[in-house]
C-alpha atoms as a PDB file:
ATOM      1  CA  UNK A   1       0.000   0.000   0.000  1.00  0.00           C
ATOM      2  CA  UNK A   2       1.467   3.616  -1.037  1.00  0.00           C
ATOM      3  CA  UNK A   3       1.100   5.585   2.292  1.00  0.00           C
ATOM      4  CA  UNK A   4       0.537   9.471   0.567  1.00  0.00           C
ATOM      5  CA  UNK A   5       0.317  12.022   3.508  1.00  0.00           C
ATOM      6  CA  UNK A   6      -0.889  15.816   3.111  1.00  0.00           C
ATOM      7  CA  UNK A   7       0.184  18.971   4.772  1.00  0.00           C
ATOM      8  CA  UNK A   8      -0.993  22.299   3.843  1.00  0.00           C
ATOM      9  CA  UNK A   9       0.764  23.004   0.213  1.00  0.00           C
ATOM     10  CA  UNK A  10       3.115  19.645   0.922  1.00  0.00           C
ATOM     11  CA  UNK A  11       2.597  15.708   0.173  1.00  0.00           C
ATOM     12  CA  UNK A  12       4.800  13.302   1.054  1.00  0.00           C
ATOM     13  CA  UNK A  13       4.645   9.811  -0.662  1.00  0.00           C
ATOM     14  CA  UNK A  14       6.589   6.650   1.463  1.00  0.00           C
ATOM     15  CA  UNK A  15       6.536   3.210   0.053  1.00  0.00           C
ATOM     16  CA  UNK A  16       9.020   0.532   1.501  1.00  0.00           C
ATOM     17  CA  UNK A  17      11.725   2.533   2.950  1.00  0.00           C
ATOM     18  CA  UNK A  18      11.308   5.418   0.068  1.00  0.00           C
ATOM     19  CA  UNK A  19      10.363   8.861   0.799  1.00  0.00           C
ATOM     20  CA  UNK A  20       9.286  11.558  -2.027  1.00  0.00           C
ATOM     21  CA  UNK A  21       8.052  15.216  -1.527  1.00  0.00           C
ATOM     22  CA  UNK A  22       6.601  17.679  -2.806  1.00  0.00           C
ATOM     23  CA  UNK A  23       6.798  21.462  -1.575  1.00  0.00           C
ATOM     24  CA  UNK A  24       5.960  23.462  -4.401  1.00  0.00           C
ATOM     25  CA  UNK A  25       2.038  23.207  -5.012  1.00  0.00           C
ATOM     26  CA  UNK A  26      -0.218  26.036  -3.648  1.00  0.00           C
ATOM     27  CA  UNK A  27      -2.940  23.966  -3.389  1.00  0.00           C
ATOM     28  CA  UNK A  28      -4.131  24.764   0.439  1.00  0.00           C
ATOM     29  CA  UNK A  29      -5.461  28.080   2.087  1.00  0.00           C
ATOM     30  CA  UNK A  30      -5.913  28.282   5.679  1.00  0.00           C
ATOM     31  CA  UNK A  31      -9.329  26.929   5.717  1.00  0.00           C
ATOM     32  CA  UNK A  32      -9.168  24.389   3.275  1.00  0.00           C
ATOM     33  CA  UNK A  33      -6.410  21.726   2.758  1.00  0.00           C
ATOM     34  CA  UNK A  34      -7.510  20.859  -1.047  1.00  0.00           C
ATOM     35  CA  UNK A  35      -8.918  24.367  -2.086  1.00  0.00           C
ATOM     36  CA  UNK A  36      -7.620  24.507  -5.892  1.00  0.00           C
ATOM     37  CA  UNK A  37      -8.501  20.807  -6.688  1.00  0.00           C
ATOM     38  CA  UNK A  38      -6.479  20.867 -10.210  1.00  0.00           C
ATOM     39  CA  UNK A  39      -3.280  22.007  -8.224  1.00  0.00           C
ATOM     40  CA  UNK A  40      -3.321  19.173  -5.827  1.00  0.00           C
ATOM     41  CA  UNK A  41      -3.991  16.405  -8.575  1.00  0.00           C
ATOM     42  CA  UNK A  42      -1.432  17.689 -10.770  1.00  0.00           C
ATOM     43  CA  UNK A  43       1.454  17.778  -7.878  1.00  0.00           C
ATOM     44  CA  UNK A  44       0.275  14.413  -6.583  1.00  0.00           C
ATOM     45  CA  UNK A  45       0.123  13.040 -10.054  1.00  0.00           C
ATOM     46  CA  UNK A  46       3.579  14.298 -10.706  1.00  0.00           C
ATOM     47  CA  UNK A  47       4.364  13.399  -7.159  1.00  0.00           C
ATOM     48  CA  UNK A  48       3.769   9.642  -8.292  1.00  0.00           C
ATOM     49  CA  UNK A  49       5.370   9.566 -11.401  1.00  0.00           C
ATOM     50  CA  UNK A  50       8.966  10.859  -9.548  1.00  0.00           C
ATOM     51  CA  UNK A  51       7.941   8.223  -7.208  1.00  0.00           C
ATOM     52  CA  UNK A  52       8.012   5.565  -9.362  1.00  0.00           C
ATOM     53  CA  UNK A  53      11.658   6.704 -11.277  1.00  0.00           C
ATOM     54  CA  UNK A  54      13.015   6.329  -7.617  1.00  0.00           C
ATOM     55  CA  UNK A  55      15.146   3.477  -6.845  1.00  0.00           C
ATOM     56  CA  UNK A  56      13.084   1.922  -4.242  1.00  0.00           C
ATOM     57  CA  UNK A  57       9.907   2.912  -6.160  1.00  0.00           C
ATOM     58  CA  UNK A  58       6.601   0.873  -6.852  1.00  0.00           C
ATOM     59  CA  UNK A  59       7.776  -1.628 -10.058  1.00  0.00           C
ATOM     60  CA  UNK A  60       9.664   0.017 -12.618  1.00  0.00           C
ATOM     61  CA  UNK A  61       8.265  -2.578 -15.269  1.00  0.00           C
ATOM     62  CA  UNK A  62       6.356  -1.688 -18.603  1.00  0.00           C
ATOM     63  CA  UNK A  63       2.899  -2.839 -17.045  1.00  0.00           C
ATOM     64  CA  UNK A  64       2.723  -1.782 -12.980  1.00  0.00           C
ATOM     65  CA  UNK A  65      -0.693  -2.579 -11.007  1.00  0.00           C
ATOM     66  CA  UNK A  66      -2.676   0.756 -10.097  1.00  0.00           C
ATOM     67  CA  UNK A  67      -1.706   0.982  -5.932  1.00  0.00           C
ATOM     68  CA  UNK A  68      -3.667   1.332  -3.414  1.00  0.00           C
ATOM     69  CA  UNK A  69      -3.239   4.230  -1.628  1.00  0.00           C
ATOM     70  CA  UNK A  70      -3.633   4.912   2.088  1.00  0.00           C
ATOM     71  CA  UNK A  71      -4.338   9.143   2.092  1.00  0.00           C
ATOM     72  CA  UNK A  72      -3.370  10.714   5.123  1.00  0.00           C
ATOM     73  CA  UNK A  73      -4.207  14.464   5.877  1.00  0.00           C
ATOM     74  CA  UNK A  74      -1.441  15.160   8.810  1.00  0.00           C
ATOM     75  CA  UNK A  75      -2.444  18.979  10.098  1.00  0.00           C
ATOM     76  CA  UNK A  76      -5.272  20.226  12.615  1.00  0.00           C
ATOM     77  CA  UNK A  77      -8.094  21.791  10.789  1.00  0.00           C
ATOM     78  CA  UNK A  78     -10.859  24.212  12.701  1.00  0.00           C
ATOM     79  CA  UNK A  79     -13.340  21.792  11.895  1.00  0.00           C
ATOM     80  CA  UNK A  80     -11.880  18.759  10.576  1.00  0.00           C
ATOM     81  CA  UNK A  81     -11.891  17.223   7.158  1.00  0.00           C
ATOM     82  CA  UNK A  82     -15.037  17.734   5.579  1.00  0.00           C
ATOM     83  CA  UNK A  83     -16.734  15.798   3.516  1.00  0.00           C
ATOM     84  CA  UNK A  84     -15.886  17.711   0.208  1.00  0.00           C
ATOM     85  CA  UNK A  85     -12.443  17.879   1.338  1.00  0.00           C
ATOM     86  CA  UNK A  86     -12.526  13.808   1.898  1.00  0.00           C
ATOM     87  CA  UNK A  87     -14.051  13.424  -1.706  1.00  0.00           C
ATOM     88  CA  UNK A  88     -11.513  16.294  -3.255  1.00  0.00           C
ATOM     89  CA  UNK A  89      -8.764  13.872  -1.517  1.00  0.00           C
ATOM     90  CA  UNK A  90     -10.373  10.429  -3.262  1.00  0.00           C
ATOM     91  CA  UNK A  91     -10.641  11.818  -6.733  1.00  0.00           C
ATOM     92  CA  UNK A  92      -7.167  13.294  -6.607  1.00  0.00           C
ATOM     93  CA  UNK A  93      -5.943   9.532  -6.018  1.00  0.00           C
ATOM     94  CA  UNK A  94      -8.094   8.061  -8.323  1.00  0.00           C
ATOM     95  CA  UNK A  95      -7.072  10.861 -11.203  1.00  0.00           C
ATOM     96  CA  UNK A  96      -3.336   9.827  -9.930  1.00  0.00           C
ATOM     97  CA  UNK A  97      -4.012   6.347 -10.902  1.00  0.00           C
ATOM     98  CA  UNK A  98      -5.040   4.348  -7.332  1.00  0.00           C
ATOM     99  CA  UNK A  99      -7.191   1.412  -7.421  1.00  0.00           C
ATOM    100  CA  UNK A 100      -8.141   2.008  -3.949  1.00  0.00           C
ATOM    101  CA  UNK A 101      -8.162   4.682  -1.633  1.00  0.00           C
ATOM    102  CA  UNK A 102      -8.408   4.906   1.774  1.00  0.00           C
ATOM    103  CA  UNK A 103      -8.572   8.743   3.431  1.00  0.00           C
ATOM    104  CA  UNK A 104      -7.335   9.110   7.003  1.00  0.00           C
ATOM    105  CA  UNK A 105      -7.569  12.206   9.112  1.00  0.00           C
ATOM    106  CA  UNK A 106      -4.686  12.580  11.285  1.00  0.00           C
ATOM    107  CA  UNK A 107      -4.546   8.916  11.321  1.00  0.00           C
ATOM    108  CA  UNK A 108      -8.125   8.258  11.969  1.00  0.00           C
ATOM    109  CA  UNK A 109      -9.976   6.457   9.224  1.00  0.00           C
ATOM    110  CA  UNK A 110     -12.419   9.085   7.589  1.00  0.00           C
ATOM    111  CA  UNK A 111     -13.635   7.393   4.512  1.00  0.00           C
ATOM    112  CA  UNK A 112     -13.097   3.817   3.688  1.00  0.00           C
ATOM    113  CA  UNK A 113     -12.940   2.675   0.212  1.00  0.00           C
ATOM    114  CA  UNK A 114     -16.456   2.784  -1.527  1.00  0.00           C
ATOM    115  CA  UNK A 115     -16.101   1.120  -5.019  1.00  0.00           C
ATOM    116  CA  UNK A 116     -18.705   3.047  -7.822  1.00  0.00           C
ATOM    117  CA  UNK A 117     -21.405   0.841  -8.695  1.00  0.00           C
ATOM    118  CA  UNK A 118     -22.814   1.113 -11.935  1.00  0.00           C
END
């Protein structure tokens, strides 16, 4: 499981003794820890991909399995993560390329995987 955890403008991606991070997305205001959506799935997307051209990172092979991803947001927010922020979180992931996604809330489990049903 990729372990992906968010600060305000930072995410840090760790998978199996690899750490990669980001600093340079303005994605957060002091309300909101996802308020421009776009931002934060473009630096987490681009987040991944450096991941991945790491040498500890997730299979460097022509065909890789989507990961599962275990989202945690790491600050204190004035009224915790709300639901809009939780889905902003799970469609960043899922635009990133995760087959799963768990979001956490300074380590708490928020919102469990929910597969669409069609």
């Amino acid at each position: 499981m990729l372990d992906i955890r968010v600060y305000y403008n930072r995410i840090t991606i760790c998978h199996q003794g690899t750490e990669v991070r980001h600093h340079e997305a303005p994605f957060s205001n002091q309300r909101m820890i996802v308020a421009d959506f776009d931002c934060f799935a473009h630096a987490l997307k681009s987040l991944y991909a450096e991941h991945r051209r790491q040498p500890g990172g997730l299979l460097k092979q022509w065909f890789a399995p989507a990961p599962a991803v275990h989202l945690d947001v790491r600050v204190e927010l004035a009224d915790g993560l709300a639901p809009l922020e939780q889905k902003a979180l799970c469609d960043a992931a899922l635009v990133m390329g995760a087959r799963r996604v768990d979001v956490h809330y300074r380590g708490q489990l928020v919102k469990p995987w929910q597969p669409h049903r069609r």
